[in-house]
N, C-alpha and C. Protein backbone atom coordinates (compact mmCIF):
# COMPACT_ATOMS: atom_id res chain seq x y z
N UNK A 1 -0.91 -28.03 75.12
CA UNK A 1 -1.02 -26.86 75.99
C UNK A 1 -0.01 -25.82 75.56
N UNK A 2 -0.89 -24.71 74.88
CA UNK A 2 0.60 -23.72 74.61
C UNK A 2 1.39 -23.10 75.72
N UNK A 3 0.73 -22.84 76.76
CA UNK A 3 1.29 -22.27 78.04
C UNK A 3 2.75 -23.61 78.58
N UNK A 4 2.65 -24.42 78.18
CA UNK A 4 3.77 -25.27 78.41
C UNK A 4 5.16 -24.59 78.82
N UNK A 5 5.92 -25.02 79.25
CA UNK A 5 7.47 -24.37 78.91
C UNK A 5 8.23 -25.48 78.22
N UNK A 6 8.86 -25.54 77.70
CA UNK A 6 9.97 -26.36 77.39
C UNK A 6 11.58 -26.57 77.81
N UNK A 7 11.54 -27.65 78.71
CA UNK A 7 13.20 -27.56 79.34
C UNK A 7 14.05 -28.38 78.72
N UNK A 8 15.16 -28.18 78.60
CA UNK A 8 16.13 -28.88 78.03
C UNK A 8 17.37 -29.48 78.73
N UNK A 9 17.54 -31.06 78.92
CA UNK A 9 18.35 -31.65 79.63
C UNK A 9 19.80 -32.39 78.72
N UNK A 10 20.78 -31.98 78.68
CA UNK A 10 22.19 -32.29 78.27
C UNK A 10 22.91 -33.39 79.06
N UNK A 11 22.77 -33.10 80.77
CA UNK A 11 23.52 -33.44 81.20
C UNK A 11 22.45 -35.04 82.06
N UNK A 12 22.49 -34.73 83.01
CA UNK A 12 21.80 -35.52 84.30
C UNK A 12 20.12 -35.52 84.22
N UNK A 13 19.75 -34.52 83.39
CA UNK A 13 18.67 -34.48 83.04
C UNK A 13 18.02 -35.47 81.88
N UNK A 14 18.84 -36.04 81.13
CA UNK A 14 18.56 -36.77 80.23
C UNK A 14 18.54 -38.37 81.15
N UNK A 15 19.13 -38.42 81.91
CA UNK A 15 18.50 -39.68 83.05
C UNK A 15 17.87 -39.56 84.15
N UNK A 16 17.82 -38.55 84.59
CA UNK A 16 17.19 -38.24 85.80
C UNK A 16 16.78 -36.63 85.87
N UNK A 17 15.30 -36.70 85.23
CA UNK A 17 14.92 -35.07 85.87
C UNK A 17 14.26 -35.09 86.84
N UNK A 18 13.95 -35.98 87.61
CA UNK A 18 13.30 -35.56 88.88
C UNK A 18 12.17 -34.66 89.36
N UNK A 19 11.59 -34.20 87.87
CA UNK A 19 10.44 -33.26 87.79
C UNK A 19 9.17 -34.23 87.38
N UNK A 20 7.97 -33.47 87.70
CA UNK A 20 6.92 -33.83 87.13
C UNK A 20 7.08 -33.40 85.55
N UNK A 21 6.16 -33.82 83.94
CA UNK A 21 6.45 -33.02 83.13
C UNK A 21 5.56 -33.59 81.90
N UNK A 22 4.95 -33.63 81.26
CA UNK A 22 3.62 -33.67 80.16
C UNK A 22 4.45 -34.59 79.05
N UNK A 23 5.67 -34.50 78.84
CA UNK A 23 5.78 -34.79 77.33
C UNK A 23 7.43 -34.62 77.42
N UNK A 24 8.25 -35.98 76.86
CA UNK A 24 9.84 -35.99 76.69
C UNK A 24 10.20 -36.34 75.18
N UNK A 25 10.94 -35.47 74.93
CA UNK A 25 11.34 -35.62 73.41
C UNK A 25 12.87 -35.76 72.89
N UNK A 26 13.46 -36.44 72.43
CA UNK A 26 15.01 -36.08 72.12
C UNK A 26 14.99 -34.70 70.99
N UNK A 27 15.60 -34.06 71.78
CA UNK A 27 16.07 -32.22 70.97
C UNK A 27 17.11 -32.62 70.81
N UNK A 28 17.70 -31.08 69.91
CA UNK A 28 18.99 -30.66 70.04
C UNK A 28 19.05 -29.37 69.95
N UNK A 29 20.46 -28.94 70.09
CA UNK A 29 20.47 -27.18 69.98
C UNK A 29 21.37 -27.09 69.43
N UNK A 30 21.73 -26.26 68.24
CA UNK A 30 22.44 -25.37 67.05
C UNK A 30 23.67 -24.76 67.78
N UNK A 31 24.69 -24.53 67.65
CA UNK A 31 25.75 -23.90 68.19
C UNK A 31 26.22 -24.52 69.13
N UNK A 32 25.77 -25.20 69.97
CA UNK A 32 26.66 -25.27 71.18
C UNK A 32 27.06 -26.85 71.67
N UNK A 33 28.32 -27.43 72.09
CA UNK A 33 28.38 -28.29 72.53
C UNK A 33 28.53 -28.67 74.15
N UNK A 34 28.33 -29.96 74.23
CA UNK A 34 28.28 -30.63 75.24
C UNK A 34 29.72 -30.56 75.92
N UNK A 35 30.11 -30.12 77.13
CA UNK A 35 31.43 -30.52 77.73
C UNK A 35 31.98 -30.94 79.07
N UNK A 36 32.63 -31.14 79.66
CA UNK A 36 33.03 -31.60 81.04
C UNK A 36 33.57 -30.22 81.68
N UNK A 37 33.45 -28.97 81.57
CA UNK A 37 34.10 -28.13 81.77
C UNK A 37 33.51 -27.25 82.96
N UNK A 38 32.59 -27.48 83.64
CA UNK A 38 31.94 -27.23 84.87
C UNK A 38 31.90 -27.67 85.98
N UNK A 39 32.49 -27.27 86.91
CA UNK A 39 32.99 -27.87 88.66
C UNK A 39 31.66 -28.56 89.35
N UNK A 40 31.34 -29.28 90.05
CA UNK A 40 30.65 -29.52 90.86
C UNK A 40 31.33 -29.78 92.70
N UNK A 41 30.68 -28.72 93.28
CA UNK A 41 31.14 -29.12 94.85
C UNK A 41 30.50 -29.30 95.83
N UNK A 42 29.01 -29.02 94.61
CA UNK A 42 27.48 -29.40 95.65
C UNK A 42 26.82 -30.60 95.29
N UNK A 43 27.04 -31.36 93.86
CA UNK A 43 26.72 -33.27 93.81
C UNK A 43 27.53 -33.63 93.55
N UNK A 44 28.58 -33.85 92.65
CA UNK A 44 29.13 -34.90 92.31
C UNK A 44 31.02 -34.44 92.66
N UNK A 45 30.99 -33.63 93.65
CA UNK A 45 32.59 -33.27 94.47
C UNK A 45 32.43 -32.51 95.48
N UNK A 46 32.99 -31.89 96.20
CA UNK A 46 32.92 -31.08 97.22
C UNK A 46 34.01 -29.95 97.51
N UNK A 47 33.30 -29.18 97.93
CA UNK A 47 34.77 -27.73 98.36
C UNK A 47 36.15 -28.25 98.37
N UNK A 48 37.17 -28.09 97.34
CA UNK A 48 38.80 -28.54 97.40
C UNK A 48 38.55 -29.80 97.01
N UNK A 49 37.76 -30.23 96.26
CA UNK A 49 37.64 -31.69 95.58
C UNK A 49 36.59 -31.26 94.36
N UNK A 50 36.49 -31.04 93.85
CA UNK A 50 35.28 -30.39 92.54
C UNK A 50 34.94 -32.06 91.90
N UNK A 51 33.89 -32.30 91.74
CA UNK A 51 33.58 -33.31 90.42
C UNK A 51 33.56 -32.40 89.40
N UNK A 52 33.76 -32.95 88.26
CA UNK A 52 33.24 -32.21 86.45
C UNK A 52 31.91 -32.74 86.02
N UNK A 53 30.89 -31.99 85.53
CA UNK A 53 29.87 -32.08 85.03
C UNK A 53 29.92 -31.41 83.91
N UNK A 54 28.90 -31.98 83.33
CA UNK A 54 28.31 -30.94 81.65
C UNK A 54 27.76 -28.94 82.16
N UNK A 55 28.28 -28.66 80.55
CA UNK A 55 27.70 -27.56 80.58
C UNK A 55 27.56 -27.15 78.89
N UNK A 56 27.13 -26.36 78.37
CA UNK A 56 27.04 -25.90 77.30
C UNK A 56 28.33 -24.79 76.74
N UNK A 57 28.45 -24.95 75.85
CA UNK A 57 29.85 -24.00 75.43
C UNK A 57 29.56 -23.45 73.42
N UNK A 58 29.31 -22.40 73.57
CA UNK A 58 28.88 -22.01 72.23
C UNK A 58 30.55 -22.55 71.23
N UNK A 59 29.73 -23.28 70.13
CA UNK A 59 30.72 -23.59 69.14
C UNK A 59 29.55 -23.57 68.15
N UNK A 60 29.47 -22.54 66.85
CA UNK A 60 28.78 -22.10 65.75
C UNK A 60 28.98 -23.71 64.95
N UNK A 61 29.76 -24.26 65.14
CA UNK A 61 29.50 -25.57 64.05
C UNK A 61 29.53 -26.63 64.82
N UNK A 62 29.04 -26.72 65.67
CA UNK A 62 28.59 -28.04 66.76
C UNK A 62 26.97 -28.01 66.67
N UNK A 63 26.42 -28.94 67.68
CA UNK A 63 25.41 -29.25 67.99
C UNK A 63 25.03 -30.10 69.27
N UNK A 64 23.89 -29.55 69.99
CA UNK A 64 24.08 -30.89 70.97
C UNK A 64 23.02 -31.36 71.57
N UNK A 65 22.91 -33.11 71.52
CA UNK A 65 21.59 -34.19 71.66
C UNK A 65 21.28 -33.97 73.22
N UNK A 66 20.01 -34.15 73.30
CA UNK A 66 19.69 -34.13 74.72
C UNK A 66 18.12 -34.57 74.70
N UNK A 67 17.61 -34.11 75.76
CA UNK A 67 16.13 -33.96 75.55
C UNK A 67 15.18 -32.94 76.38
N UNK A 68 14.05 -32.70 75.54
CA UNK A 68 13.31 -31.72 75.99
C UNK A 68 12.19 -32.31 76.91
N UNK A 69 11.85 -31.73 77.87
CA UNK A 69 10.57 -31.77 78.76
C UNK A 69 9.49 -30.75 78.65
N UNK A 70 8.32 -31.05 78.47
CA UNK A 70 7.39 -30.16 78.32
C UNK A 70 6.72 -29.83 79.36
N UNK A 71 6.60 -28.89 80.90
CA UNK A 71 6.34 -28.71 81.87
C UNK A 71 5.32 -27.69 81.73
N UNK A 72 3.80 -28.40 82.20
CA UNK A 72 2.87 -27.52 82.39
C UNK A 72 2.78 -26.29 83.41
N UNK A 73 1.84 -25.25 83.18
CA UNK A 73 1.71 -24.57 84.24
C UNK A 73 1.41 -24.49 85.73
N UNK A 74 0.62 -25.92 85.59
CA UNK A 74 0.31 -26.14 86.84
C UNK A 74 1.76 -26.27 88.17
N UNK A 75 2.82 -26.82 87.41
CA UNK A 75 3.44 -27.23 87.54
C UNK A 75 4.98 -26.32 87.63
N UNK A 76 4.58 -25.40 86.76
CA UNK A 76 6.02 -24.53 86.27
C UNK A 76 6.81 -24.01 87.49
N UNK A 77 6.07 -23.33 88.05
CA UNK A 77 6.85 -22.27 89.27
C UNK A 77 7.60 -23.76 90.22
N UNK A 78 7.14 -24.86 90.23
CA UNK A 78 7.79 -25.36 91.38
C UNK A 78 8.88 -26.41 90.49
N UNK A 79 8.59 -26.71 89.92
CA UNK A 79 9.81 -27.28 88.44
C UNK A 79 11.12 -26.45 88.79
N UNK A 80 10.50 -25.25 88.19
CA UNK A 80 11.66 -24.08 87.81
C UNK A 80 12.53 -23.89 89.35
N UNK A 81 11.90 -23.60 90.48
CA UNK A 81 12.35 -23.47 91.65
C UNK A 81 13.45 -25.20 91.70
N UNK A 82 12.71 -25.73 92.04
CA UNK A 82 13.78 -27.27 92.40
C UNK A 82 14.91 -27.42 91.47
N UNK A 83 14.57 -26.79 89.42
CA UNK A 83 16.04 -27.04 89.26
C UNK A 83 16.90 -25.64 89.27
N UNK A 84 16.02 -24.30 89.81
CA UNK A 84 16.97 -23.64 90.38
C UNK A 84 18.01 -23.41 91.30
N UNK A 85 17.40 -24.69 92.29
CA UNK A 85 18.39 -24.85 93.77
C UNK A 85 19.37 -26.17 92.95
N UNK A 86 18.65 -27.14 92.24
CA UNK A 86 19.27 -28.14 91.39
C UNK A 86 20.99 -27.95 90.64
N UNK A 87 20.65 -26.36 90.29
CA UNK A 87 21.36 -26.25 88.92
C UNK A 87 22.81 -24.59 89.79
N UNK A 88 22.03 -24.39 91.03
CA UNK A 88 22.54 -23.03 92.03
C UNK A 88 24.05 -23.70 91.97
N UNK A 89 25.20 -24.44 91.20
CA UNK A 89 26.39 -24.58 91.51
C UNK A 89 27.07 -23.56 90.11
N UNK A 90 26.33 -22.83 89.60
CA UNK A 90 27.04 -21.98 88.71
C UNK A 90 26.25 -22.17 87.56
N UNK A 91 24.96 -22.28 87.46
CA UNK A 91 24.22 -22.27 86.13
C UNK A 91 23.28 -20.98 85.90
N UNK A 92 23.28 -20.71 84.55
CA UNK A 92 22.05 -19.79 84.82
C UNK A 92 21.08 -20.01 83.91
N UNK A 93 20.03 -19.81 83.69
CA UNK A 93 18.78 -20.09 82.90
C UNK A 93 19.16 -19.43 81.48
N UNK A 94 19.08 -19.81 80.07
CA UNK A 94 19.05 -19.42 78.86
C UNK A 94 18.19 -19.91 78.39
N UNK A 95 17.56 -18.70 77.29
CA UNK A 95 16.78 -19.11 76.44
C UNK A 95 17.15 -19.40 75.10
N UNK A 96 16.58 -20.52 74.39
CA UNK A 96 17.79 -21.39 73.57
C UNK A 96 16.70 -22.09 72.24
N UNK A 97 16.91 -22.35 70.75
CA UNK A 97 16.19 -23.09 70.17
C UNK A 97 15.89 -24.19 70.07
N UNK A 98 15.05 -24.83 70.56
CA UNK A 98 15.20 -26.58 70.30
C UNK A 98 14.71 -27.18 68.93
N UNK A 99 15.50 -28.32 68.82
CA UNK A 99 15.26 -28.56 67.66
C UNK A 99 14.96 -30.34 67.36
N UNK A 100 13.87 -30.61 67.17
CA UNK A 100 13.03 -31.83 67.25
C UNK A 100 13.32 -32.77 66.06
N UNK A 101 13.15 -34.20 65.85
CA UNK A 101 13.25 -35.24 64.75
C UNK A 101 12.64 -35.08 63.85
N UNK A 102 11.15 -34.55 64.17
CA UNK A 102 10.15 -34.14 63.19
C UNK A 102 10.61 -32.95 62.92
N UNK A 103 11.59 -32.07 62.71
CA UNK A 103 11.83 -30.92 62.04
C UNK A 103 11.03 -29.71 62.76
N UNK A 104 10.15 -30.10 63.44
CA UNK A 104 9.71 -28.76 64.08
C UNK A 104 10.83 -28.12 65.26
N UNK A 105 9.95 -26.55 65.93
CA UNK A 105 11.31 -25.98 66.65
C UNK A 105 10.99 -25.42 67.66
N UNK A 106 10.85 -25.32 68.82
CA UNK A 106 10.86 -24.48 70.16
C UNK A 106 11.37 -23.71 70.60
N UNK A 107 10.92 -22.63 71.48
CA UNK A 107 11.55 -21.94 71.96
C UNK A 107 11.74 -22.79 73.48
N UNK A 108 13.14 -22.99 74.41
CA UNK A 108 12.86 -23.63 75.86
C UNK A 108 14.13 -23.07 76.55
N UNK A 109 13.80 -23.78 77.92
CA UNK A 109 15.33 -23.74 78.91
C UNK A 109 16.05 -24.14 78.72
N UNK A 110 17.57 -24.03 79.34
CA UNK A 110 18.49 -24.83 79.27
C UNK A 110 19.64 -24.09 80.57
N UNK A 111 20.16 -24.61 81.45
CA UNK A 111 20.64 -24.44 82.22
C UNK A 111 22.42 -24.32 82.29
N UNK A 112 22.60 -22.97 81.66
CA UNK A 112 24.31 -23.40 81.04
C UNK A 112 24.57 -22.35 82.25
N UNK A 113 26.27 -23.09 82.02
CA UNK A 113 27.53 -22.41 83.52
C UNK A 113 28.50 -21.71 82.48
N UNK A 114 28.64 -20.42 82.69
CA UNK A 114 29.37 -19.53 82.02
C UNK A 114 31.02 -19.28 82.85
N UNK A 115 31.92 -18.71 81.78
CA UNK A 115 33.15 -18.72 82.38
C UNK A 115 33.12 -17.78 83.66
N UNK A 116 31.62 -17.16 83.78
CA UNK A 116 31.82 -15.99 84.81
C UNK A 116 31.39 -16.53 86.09
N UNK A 117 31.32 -17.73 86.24
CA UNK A 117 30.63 -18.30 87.65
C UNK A 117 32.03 -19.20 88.56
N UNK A 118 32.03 -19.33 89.65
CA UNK A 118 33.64 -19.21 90.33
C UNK A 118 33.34 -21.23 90.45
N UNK A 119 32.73 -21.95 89.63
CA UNK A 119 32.91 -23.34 89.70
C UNK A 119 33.31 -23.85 88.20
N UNK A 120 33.52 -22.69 87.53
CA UNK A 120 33.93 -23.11 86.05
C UNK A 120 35.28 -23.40 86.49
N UNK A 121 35.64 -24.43 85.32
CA UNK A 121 37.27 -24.94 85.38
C UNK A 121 37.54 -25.03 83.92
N UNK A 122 37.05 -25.04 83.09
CA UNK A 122 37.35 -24.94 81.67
C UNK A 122 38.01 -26.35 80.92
N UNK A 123 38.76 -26.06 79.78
CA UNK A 123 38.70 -27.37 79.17
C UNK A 123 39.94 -27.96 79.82
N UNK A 124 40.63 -28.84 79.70
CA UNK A 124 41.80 -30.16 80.62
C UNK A 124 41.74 -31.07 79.66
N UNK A 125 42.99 -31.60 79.35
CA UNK A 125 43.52 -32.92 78.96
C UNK A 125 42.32 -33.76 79.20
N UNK A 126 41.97 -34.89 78.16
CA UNK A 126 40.54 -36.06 78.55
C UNK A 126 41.54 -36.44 79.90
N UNK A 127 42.39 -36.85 80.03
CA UNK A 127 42.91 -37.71 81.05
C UNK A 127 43.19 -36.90 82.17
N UNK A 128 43.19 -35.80 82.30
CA UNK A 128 43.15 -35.25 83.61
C UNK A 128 41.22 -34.82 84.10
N UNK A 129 41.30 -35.02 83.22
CA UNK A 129 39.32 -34.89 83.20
C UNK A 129 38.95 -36.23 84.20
N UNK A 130 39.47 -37.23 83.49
CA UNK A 130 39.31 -38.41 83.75
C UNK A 130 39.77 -39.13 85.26
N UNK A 131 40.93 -38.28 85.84
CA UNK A 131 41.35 -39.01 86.79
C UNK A 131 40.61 -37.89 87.82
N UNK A 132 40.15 -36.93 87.42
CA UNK A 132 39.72 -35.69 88.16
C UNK A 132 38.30 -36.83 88.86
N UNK A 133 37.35 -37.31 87.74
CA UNK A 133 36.00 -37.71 87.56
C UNK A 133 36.38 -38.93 89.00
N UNK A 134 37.05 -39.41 88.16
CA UNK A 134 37.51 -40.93 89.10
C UNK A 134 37.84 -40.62 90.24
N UNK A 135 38.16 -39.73 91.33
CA UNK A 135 38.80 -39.56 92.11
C UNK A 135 37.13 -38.72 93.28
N UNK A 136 36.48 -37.98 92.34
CA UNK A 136 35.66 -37.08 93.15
C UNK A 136 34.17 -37.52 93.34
N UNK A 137 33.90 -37.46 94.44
CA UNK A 137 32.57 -38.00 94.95
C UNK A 137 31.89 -36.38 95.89
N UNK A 138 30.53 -36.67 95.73
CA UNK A 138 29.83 -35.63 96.41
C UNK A 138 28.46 -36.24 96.99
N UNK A 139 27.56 -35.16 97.34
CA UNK A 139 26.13 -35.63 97.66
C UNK A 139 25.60 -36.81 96.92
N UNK A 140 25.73 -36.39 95.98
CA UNK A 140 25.06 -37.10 94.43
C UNK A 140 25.25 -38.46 94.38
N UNK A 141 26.84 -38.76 95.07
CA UNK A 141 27.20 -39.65 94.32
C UNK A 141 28.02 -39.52 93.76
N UNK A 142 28.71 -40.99 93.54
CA UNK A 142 30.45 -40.78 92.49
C UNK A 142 29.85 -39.91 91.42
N UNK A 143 31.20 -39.12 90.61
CA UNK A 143 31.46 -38.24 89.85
C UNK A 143 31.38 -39.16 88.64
N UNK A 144 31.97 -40.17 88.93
CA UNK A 144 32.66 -41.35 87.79
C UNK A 144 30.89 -42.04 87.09
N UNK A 145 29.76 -41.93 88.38
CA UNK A 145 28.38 -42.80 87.85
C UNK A 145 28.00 -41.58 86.84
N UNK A 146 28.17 -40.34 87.05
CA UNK A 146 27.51 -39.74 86.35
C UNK A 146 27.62 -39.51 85.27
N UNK A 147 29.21 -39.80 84.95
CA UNK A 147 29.88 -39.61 83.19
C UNK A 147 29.55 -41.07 82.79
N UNK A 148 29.46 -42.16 83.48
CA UNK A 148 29.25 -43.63 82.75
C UNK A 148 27.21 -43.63 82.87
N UNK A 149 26.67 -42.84 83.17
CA UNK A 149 25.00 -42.55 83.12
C UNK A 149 24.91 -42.28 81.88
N UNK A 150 25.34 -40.84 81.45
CA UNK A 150 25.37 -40.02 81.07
C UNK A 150 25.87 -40.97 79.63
N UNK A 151 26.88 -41.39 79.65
CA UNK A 151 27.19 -41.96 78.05
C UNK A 151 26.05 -42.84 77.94
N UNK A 152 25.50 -44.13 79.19
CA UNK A 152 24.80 -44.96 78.64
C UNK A 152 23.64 -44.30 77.86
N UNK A 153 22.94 -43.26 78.80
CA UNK A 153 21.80 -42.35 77.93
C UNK A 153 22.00 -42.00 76.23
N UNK A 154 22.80 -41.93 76.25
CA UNK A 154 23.48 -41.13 75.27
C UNK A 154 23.59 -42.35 74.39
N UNK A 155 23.93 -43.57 74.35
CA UNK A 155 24.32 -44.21 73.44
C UNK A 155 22.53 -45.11 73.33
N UNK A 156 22.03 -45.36 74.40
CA UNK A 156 20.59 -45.74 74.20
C UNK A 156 20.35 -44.84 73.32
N UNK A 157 19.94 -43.87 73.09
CA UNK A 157 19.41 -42.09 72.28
C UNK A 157 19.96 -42.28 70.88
N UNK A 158 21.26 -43.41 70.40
CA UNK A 158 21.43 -43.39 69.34
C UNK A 158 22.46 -41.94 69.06
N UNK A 159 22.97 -41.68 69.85
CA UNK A 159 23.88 -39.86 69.81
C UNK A 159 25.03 -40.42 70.06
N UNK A 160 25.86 -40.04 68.89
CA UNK A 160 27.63 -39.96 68.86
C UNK A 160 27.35 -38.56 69.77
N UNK A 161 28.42 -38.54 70.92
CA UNK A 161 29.32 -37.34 71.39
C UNK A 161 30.54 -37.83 71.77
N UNK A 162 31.40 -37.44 70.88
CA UNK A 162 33.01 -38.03 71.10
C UNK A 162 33.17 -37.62 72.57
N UNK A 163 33.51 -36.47 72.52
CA UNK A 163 33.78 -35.67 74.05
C UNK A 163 33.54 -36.57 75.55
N UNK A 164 31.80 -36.93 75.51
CA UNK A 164 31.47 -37.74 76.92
C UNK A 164 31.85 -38.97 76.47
N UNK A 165 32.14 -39.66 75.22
CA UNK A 165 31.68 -41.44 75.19
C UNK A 165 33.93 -41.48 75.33
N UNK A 166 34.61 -40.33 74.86
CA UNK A 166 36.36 -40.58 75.00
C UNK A 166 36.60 -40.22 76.65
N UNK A 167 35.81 -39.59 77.64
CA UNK A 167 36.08 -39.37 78.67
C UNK A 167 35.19 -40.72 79.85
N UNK A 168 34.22 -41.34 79.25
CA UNK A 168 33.86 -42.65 79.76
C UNK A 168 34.37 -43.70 79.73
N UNK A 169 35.11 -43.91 78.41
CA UNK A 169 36.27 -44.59 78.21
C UNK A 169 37.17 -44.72 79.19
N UNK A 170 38.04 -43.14 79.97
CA UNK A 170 38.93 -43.12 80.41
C UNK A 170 38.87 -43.41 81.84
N UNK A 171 37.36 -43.03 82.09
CA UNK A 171 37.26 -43.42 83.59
C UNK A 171 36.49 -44.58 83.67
N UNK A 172 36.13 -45.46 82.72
CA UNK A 172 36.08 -46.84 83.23
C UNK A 172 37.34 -47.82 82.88
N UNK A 173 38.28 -47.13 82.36
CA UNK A 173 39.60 -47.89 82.94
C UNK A 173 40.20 -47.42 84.18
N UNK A 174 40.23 -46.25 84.39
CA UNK A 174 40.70 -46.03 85.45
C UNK A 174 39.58 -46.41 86.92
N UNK A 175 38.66 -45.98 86.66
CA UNK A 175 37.74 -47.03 87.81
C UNK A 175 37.81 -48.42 88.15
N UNK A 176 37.94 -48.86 86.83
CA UNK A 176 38.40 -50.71 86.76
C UNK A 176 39.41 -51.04 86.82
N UNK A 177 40.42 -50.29 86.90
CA UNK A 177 42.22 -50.77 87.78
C UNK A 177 41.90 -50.60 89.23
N UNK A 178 41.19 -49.74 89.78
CA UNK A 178 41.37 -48.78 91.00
C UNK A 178 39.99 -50.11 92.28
N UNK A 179 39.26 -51.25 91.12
CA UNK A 179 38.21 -51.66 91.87
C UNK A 179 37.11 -51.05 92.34
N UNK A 180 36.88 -49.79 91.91
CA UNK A 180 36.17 -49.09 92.32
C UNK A 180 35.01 -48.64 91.43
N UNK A 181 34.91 -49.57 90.08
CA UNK A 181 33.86 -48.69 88.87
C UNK A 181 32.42 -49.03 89.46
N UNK A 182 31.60 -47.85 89.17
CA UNK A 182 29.94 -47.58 89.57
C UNK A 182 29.58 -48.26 88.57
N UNK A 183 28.01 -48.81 89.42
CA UNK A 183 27.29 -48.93 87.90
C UNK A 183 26.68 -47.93 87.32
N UNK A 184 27.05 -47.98 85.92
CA UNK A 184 26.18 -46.35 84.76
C UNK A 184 24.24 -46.46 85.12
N UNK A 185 24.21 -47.37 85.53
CA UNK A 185 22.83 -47.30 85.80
C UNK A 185 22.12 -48.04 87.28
């Protein structure tokens, strides 16, 4: 279906999109990496407690694994709406290249949080990342399930990302002193 859209999931989306959707593929995208550098105070922390989630951060010699969803029309307007209220903690819609195993290339979504949105927190020590993660819970759910999700996806997928798999590290020691580690799945 050419009318398709193509969305692209980095973060929570690569385990849980919660959408209807035709077709899932592992992408990637050119320039930009994966990071912990985005507040959450509407799932995974709350007002004066933030969880950290993924966001995209342009770096010209990075790259970053995820996967694409292919969302029909039938379907689009109410997709797009649910991860607009989904993604309403400081994301905004970009249009972005995807880039497939088979070498072919898309044009799709991708839902990045820019330094201009008031839930960015920017980059932190892994270990203050880490005790940040460990410490903050929201709607969603611990902060801590979503970085130990998030690596398991990630390491099923066959994808090195130092960044999430050195900050999963840190909060399943610190979850596992504290008695308190989630399960990643």
């Amino acid at each position: 279906m050419s009318d398709s859209i193509w969305i692209f999931g980095y973060g929570s989306l690569v385990w849980r999109p919660a959408f209807p959707y035709r077709e899932r593929r592992p992408a990637l995208v050119n320039g930009w990496a994966r990071r912990f550098w985005q507040g959450s105070t509407d799932h995974r922390g709350v007002p004066g407690a933030p969880g950290r989630v993924v966001t995209l951060v342009a770096d010209a010699t990075l790259h970053c694994h995820g996967v694409a969803y292919a969302v029909t029309p039938d379907v689009r307007d109410e997709v797009l709406g649910g991860l607009d209220h989904r993604e309403r903690g400081g994301y905004e819609r970009r249009e972005l290249d995807l880039h497939f195993d088979d070498r072919s290339m898309t044009r799709g979504l991708a839902y990045v949080a820019t330094q201009r949105n008031p839930n960015y927190l920017g980059p932190a020590p892994v270990e203050a990342l880490a005790s940040q993660v460990a410490r903050a819970h929201g709607p969603s759910g611990p902060n801590a399930e979503y970085v130990l999700r998030l690596a398991q996806a990630l390491e099923e997928m066959g994808v090195d990302d130092a960044h999430v798999f050195e900050l999963a590290a840190h909060v399943r020691a610190l979850t596992r002193s504290s008695g308190e580690e989630p399960e990643p799945g």
